[in-house]
N, C-alpha and C. Protein backbone atom coordinates (compact mmCIF):
# COMPACT_ATOMS: atom_id res chain seq x y z
N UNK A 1 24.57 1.60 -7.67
CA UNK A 1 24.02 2.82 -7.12
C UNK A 1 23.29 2.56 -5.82
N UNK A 2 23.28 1.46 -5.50
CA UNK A 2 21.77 1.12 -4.08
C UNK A 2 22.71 1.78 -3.07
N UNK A 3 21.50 2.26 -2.38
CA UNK A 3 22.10 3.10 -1.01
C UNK A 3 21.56 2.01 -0.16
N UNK A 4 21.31 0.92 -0.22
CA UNK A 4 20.53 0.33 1.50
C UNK A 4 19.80 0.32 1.79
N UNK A 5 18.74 1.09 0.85
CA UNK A 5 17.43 1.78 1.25
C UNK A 5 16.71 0.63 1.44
N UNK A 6 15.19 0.82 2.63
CA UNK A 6 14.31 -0.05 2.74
C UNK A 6 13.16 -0.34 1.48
N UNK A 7 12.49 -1.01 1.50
CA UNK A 7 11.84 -0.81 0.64
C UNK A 7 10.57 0.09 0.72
N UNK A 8 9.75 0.44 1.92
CA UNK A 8 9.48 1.80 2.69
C UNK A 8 10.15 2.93 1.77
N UNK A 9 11.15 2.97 1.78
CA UNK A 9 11.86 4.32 1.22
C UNK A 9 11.65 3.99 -0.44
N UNK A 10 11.45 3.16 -0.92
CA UNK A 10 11.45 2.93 -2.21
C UNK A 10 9.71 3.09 -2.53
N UNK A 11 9.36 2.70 -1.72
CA UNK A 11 7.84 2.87 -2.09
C UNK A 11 7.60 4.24 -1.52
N UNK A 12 8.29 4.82 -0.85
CA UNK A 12 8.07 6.96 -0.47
C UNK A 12 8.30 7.27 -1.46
N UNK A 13 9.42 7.28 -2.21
CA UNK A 13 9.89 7.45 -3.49
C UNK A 13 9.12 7.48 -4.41
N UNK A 14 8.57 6.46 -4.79
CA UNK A 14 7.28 5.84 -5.80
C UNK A 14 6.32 7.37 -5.74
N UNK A 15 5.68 7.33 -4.21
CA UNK A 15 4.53 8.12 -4.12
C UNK A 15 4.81 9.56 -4.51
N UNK A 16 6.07 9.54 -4.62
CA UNK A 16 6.52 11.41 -4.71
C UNK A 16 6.73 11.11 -6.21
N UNK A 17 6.29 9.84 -6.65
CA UNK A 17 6.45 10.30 -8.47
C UNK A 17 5.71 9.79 -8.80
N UNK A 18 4.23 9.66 -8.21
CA UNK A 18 3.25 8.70 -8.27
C UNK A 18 2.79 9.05 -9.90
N UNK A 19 2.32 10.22 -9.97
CA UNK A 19 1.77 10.52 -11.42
C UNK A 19 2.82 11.46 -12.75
N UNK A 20 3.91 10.67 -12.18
CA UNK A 20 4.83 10.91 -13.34
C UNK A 20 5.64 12.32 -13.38
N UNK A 21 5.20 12.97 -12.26
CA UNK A 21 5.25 14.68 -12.38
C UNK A 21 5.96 14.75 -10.76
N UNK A 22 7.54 15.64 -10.81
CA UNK A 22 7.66 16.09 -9.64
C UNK A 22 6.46 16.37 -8.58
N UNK A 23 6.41 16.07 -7.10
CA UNK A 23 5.41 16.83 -6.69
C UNK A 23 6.08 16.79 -5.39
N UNK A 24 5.74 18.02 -4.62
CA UNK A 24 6.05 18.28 -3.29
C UNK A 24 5.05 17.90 -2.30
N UNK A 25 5.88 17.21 -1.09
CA UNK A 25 4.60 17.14 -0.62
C UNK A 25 4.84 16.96 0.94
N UNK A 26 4.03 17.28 1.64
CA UNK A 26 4.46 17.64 2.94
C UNK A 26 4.31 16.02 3.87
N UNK A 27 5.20 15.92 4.92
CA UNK A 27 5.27 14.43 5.40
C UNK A 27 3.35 13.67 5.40
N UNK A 28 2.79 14.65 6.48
CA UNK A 28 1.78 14.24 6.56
C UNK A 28 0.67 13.50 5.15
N UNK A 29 0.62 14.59 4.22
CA UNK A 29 0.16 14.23 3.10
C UNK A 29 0.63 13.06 2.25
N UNK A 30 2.01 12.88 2.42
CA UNK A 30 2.67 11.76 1.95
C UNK A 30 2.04 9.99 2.40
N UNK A 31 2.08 10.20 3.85
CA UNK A 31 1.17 9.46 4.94
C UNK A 31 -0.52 9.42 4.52
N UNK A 32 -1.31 10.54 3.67
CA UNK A 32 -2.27 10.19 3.56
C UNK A 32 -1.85 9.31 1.97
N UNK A 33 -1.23 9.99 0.90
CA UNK A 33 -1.27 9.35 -0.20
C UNK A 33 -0.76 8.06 0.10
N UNK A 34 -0.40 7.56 1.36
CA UNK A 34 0.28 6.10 1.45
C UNK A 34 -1.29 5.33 1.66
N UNK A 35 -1.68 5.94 2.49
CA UNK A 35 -2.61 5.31 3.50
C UNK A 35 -4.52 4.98 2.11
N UNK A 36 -4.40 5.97 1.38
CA UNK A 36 -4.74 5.43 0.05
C UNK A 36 -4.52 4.31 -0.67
N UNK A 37 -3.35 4.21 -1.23
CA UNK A 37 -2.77 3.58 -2.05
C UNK A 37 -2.25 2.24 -1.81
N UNK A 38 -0.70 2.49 -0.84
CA UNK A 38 0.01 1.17 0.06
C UNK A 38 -1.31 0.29 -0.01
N UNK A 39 -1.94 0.67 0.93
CA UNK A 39 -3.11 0.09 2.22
C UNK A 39 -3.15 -1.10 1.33
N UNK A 40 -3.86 -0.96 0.51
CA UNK A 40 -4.09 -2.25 0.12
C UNK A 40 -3.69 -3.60 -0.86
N UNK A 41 -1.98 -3.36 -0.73
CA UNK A 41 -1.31 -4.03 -1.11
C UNK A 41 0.21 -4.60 -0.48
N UNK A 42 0.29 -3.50 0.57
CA UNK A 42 1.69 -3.39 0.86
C UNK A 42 1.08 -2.63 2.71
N UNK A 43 2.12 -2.81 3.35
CA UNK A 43 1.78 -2.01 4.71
C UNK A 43 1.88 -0.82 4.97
N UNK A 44 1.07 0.11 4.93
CA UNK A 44 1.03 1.23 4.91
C UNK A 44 1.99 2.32 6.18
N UNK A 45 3.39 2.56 5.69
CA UNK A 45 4.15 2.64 7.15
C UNK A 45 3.29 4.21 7.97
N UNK A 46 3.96 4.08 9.38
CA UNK A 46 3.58 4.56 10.53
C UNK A 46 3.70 6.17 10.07
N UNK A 47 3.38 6.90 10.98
CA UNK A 47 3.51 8.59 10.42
C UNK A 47 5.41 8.79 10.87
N UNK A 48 5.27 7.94 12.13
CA UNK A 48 7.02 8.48 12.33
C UNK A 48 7.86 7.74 11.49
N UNK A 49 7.37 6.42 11.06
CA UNK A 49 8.67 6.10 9.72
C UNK A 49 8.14 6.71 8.64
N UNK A 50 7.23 7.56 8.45
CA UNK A 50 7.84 8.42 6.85
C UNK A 50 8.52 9.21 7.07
N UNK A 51 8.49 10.16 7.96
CA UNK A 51 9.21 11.27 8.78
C UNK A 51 10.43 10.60 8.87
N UNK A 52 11.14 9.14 9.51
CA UNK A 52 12.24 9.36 9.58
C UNK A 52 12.79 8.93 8.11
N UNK A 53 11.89 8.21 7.41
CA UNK A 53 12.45 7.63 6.12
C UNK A 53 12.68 8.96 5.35
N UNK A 54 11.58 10.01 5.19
CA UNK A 54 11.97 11.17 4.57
C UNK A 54 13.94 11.84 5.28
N UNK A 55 13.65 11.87 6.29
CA UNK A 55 14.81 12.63 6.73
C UNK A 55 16.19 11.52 6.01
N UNK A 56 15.89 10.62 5.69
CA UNK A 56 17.32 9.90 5.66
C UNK A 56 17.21 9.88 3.99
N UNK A 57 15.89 9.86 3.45
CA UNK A 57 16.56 10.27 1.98
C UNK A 57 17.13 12.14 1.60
N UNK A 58 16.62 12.85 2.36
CA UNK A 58 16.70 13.80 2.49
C UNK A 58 18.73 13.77 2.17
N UNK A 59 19.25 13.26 3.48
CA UNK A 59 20.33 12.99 4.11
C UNK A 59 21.23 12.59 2.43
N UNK A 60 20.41 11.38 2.10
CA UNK A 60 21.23 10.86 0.67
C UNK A 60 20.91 11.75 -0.94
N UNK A 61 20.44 12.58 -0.01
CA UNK A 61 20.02 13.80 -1.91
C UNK A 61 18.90 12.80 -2.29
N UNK A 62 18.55 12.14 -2.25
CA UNK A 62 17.25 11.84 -2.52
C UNK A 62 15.72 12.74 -3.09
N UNK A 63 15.64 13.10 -2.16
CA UNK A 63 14.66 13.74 -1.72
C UNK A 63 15.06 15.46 -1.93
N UNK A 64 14.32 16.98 -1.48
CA UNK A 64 14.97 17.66 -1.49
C UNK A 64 13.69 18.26 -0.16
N UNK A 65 13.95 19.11 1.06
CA UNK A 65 13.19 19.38 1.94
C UNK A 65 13.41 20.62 2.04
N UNK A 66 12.14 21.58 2.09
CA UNK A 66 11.96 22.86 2.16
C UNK A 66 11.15 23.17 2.98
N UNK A 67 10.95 24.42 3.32
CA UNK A 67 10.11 24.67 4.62
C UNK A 67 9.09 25.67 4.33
N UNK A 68 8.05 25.47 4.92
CA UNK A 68 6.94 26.86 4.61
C UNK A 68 6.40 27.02 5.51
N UNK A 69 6.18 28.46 5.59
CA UNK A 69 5.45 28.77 7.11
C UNK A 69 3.72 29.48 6.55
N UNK A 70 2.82 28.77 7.23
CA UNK A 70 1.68 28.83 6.84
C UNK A 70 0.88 29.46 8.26
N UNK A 71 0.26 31.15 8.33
CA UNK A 71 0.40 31.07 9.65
C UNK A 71 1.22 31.06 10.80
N UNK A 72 0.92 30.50 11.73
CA UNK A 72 1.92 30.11 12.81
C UNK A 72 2.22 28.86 12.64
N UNK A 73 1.84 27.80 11.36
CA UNK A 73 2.10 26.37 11.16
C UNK A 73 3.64 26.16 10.18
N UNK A 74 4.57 26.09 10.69
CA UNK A 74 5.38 25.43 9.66
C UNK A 74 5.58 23.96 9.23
N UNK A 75 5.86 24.50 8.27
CA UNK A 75 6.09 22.65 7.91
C UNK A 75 7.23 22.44 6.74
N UNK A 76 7.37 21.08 6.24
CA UNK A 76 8.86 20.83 5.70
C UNK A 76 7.73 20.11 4.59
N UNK A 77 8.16 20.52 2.92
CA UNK A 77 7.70 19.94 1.83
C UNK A 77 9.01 19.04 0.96
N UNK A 78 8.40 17.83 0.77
CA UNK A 78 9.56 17.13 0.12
C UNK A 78 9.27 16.69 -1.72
N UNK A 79 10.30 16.43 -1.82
CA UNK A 79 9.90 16.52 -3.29
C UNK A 79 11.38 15.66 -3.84
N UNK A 80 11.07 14.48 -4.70
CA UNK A 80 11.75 13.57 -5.01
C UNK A 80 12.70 14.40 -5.88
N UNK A 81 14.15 14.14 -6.15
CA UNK A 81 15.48 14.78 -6.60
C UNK A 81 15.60 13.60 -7.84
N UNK A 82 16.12 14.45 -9.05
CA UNK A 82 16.44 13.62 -10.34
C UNK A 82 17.58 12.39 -9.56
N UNK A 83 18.34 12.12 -8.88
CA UNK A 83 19.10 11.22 -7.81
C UNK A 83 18.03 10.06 -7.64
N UNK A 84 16.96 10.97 -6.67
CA UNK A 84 16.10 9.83 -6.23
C UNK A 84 15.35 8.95 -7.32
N UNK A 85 14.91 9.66 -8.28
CA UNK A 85 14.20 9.20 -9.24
C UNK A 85 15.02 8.24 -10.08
N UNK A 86 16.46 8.21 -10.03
CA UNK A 86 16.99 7.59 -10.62
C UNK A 86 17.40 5.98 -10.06
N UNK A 87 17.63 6.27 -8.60
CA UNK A 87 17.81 5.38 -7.33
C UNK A 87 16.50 4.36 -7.67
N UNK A 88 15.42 5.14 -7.28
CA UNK A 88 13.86 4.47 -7.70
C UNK A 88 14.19 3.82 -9.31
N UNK A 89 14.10 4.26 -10.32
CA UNK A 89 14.09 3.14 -11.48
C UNK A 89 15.38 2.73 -11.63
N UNK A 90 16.13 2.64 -10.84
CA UNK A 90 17.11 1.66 -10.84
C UNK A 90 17.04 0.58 -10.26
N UNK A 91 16.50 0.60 -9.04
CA UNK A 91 16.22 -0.37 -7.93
C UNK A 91 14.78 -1.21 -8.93
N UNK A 92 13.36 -0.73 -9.36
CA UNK A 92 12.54 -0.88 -10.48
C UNK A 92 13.53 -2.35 -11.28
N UNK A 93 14.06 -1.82 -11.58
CA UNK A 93 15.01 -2.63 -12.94
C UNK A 93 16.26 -3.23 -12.45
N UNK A 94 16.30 -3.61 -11.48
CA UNK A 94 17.89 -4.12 -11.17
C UNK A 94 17.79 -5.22 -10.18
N UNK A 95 16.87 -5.69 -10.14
CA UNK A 95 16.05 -6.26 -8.55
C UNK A 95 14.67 -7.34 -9.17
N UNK A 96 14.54 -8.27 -8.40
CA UNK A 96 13.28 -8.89 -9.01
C UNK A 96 12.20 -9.06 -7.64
N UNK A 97 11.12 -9.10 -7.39
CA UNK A 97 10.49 -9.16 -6.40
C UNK A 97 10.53 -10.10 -5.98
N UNK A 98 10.13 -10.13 -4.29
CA UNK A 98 10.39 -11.11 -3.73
C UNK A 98 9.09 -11.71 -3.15
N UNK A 99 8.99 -13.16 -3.39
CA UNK A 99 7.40 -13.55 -3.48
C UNK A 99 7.00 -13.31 -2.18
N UNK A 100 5.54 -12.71 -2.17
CA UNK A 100 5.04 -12.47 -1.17
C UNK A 100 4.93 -13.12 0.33
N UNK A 101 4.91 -13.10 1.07
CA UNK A 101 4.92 -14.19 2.52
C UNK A 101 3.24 -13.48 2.90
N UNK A 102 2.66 -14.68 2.93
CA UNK A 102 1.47 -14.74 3.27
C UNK A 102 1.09 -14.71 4.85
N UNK A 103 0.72 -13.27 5.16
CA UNK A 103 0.34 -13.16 6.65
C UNK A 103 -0.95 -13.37 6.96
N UNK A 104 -1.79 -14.44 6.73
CA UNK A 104 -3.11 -14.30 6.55
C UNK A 104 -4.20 -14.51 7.75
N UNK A 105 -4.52 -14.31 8.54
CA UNK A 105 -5.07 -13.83 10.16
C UNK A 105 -6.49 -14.85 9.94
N UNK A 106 -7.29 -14.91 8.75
CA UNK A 106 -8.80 -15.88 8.57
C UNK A 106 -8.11 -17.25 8.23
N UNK A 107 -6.88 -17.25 7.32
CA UNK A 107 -6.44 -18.29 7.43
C UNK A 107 -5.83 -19.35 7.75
N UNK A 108 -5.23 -18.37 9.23
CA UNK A 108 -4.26 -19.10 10.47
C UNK A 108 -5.79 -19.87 11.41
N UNK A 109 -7.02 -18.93 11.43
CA UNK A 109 -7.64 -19.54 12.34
C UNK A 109 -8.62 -20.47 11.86
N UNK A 110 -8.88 -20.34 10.44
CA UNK A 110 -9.17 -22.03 9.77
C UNK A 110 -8.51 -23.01 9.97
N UNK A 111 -7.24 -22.94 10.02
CA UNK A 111 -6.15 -23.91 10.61
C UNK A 111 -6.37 -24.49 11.68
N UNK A 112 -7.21 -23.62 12.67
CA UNK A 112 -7.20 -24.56 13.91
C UNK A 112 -8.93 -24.42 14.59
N UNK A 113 -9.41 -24.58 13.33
CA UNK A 113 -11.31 -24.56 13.54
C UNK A 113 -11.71 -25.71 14.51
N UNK A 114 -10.86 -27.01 14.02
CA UNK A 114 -11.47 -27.78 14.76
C UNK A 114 -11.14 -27.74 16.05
N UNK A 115 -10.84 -26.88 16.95
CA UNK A 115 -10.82 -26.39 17.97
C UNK A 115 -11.96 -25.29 18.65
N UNK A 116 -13.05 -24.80 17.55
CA UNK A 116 -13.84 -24.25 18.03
C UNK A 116 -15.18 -24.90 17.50
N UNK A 117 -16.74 -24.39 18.04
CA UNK A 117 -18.14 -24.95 17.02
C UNK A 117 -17.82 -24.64 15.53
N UNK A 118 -18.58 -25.54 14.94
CA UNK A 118 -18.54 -25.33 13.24
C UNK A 118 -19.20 -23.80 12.73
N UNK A 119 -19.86 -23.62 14.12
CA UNK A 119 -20.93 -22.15 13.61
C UNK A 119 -19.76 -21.12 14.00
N UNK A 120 -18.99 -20.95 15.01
CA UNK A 120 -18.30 -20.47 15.17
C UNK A 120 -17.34 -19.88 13.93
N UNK A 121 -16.86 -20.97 13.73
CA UNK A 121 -16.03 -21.07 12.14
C UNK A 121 -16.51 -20.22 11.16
N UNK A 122 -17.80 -20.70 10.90
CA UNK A 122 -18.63 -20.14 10.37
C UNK A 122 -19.06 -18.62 10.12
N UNK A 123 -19.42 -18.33 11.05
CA UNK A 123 -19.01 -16.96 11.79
C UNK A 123 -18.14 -15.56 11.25
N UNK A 124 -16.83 -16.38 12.09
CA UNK A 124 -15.75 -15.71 11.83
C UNK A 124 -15.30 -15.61 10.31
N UNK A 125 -15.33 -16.94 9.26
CA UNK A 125 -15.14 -16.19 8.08
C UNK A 125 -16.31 -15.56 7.41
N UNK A 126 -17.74 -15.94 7.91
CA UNK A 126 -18.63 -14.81 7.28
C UNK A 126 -17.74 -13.18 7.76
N UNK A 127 -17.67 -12.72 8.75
CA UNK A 127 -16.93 -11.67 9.08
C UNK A 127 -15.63 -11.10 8.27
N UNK A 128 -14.90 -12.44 7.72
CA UNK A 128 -14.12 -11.81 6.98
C UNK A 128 -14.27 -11.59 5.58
N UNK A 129 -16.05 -12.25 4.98
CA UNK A 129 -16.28 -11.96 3.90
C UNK A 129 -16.84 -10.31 3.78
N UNK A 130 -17.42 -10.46 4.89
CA UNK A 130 -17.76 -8.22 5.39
C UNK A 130 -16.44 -7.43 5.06
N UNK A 131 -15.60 -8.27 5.60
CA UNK A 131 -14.68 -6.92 5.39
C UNK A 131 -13.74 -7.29 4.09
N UNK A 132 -14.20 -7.78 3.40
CA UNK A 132 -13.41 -8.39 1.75
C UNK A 132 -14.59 -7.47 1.06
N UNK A 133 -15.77 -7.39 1.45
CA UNK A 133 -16.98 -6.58 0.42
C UNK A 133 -16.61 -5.43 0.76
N UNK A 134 -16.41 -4.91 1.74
CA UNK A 134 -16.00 -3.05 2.39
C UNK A 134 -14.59 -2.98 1.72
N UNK A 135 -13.80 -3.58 1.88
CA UNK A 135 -12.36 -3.11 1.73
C UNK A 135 -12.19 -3.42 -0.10
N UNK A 136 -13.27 -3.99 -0.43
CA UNK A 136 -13.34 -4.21 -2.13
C UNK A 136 -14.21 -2.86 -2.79
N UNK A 137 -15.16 -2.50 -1.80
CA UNK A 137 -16.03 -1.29 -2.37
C UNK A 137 -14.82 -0.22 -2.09
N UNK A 138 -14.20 0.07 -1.25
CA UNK A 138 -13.20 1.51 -0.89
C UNK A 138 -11.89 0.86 -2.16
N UNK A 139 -11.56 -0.33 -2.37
CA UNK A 139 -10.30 -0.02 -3.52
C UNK A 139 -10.95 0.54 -5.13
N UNK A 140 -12.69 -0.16 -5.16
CA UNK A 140 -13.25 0.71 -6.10
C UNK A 140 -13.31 1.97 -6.49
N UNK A 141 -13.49 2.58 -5.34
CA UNK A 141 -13.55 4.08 -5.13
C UNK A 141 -12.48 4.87 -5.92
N UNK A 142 -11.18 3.96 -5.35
CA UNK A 142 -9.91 4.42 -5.57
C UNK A 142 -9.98 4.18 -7.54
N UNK A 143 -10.15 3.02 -7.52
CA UNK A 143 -10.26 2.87 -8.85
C UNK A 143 -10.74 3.85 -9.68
N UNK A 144 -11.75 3.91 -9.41
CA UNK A 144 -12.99 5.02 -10.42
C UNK A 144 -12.32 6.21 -10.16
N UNK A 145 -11.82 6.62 -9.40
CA UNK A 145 -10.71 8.51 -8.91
C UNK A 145 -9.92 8.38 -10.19
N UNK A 146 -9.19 6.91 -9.82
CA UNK A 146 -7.68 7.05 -10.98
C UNK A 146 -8.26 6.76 -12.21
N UNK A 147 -9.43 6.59 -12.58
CA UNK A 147 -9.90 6.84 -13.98
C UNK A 147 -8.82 5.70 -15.20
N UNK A 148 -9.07 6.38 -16.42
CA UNK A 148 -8.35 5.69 -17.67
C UNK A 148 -6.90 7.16 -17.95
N UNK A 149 -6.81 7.72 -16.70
CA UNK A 149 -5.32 8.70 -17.37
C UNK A 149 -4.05 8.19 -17.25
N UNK A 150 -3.73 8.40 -18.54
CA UNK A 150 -2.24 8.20 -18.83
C UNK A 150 -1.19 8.00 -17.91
N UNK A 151 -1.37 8.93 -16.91
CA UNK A 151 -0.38 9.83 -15.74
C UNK A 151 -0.48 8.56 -14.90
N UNK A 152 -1.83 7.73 -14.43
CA UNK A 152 -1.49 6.86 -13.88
C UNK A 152 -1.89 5.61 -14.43
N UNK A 153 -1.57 5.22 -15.22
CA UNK A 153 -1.85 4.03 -15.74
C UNK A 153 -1.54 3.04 -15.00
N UNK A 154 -0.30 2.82 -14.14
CA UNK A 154 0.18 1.72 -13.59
C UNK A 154 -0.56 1.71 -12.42
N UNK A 155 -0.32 1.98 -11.36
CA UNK A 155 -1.66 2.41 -10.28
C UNK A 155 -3.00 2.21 -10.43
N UNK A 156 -3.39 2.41 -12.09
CA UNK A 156 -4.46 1.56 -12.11
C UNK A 156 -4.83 0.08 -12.03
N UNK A 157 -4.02 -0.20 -13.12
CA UNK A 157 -3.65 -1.44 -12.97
C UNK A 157 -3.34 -2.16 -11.59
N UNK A 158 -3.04 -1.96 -10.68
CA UNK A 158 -2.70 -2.35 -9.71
C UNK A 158 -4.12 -2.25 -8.80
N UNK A 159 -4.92 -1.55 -8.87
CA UNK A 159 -6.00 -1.35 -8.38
C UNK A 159 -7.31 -2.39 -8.94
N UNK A 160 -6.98 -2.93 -10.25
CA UNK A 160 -7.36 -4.12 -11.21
C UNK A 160 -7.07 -4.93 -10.55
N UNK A 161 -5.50 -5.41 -10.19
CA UNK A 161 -5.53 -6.31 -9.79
C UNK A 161 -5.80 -6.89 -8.28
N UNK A 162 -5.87 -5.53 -7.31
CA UNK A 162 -6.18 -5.45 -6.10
C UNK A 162 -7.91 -6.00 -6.05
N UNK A 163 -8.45 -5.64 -7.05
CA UNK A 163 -10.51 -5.90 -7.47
C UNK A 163 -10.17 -7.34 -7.72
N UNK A 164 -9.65 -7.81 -8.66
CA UNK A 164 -9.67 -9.72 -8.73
C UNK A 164 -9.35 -10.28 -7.93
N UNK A 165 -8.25 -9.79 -6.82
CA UNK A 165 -7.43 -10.48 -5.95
C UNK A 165 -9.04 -10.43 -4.82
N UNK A 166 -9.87 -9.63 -4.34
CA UNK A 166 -10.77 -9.44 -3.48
C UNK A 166 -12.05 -10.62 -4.09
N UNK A 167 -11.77 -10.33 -4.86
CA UNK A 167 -13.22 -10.96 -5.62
C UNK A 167 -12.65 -12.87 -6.29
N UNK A 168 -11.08 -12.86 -5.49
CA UNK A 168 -11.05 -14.37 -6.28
C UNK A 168 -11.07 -14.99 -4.18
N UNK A 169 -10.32 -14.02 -3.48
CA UNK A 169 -10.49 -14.27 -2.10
C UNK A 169 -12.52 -14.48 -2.08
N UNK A 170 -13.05 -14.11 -1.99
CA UNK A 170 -14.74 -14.03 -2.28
C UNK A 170 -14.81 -15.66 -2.48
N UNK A 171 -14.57 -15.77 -3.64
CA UNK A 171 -14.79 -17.25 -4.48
C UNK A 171 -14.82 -18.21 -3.63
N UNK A 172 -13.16 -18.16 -3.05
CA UNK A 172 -12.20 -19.05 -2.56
C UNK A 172 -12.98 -19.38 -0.58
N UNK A 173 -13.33 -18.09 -0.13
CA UNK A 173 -13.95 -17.98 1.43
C UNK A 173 -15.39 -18.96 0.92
N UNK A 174 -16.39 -18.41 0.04
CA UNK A 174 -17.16 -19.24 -0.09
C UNK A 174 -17.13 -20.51 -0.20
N UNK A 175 -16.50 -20.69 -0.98
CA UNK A 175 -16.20 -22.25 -0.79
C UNK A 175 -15.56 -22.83 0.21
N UNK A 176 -15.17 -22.39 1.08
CA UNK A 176 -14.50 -23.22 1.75
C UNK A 176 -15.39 -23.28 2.90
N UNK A 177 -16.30 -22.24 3.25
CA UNK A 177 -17.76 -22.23 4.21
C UNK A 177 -18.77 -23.58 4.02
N UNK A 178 -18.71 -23.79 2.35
CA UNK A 178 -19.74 -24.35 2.35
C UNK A 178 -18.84 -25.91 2.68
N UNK A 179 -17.98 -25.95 3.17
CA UNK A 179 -16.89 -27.49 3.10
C UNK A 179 -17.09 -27.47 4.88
N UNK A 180 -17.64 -26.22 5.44
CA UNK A 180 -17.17 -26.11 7.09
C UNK A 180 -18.58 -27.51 7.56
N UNK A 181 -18.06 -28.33 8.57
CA UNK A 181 -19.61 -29.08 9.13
C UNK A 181 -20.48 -28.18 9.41
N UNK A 182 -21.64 -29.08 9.43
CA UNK A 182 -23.19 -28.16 10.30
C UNK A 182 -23.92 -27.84 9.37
């Protein structure tokens, strides 16, 4: 059954069946429920690749796109097709993931510390322990929203494991500060 699709389109997919229940939803909003959720696991795509990713599942019955005029505002609501949903847990179950490739930006420039002061070093991953405590308090947030319901159980979970993954990065930055000279 695979159409080619990116995995972008597989994870649009996802979000239009995020809590188990058809839902329509207009590009933009789609883009915020990404920009929630993705963000902190996966790359949260651009506003024009949902727009074009919507239009091309649209294209494969995927998807189904309707229009509403709100005002003088129109807009196009999409809403995942028993097709798509099927495409999605097929791809789910037919496919195994592919291990992550580590793009890691604090840990390319530990790599080449001894090129700058030790305080320097220093520094810069205190900075990235700031934004491991901020970006760990906002996946909380998310956490405590999605609660203990049924509807999203998996999403929670994933938000579990997004809190250990922050808090084992924590562990791991500390220690390696206290290994920096000076």
């Amino acid at each position: 059954m695979s159409q080619g699709l990116s995995t972008t389109s597989y994870a649009l997919l996802g979000l239009l069946a995020f809590d188990g229940a058809p839902t329509s939803l207009t590009g933009y909003e789609l883009k915020q429920r990404a920009d929630r959720t993705l963000r902190f696991y996966w790359v949260s795509p651009a506003m024009s690749q949902v727009y074009s990713e919507l239009e091309r599942l649209a294209g494969l019955d995927l998807v189904t796109a309707s229009s509403e005029q709100t005002g003088r505002r129109k807009s196009r609501r999409y809403q995942i097709t028993p097709a798509g949903l099927e495409e999605l847990q097929s791809w789910l179950t037919s496919s195994t993931a592919d291990f992550p490739t580590l793009k890691h930006p604090a840990a390319l420039r530990l790599l080449m510390g001894h090129l700058i002061p030790p305080e320097r070093m220093r520094g810069l991953m205190q900075d990235y322990l700031d934004q491991l405590t901020r970006r760990r308090a906002e996946l909380s947030e998310v956490r405590t929203m999605l609660g203990d319901r049924e509807a999203v159980r998996y999403p929670a979970m994933v938000a579990d494991w997004g809190l250990g993954y922050y808090d084992s990065e924590t562990r791991i930055v500390t220690e390696l500060m206290q290994r920096l000279p000076g």
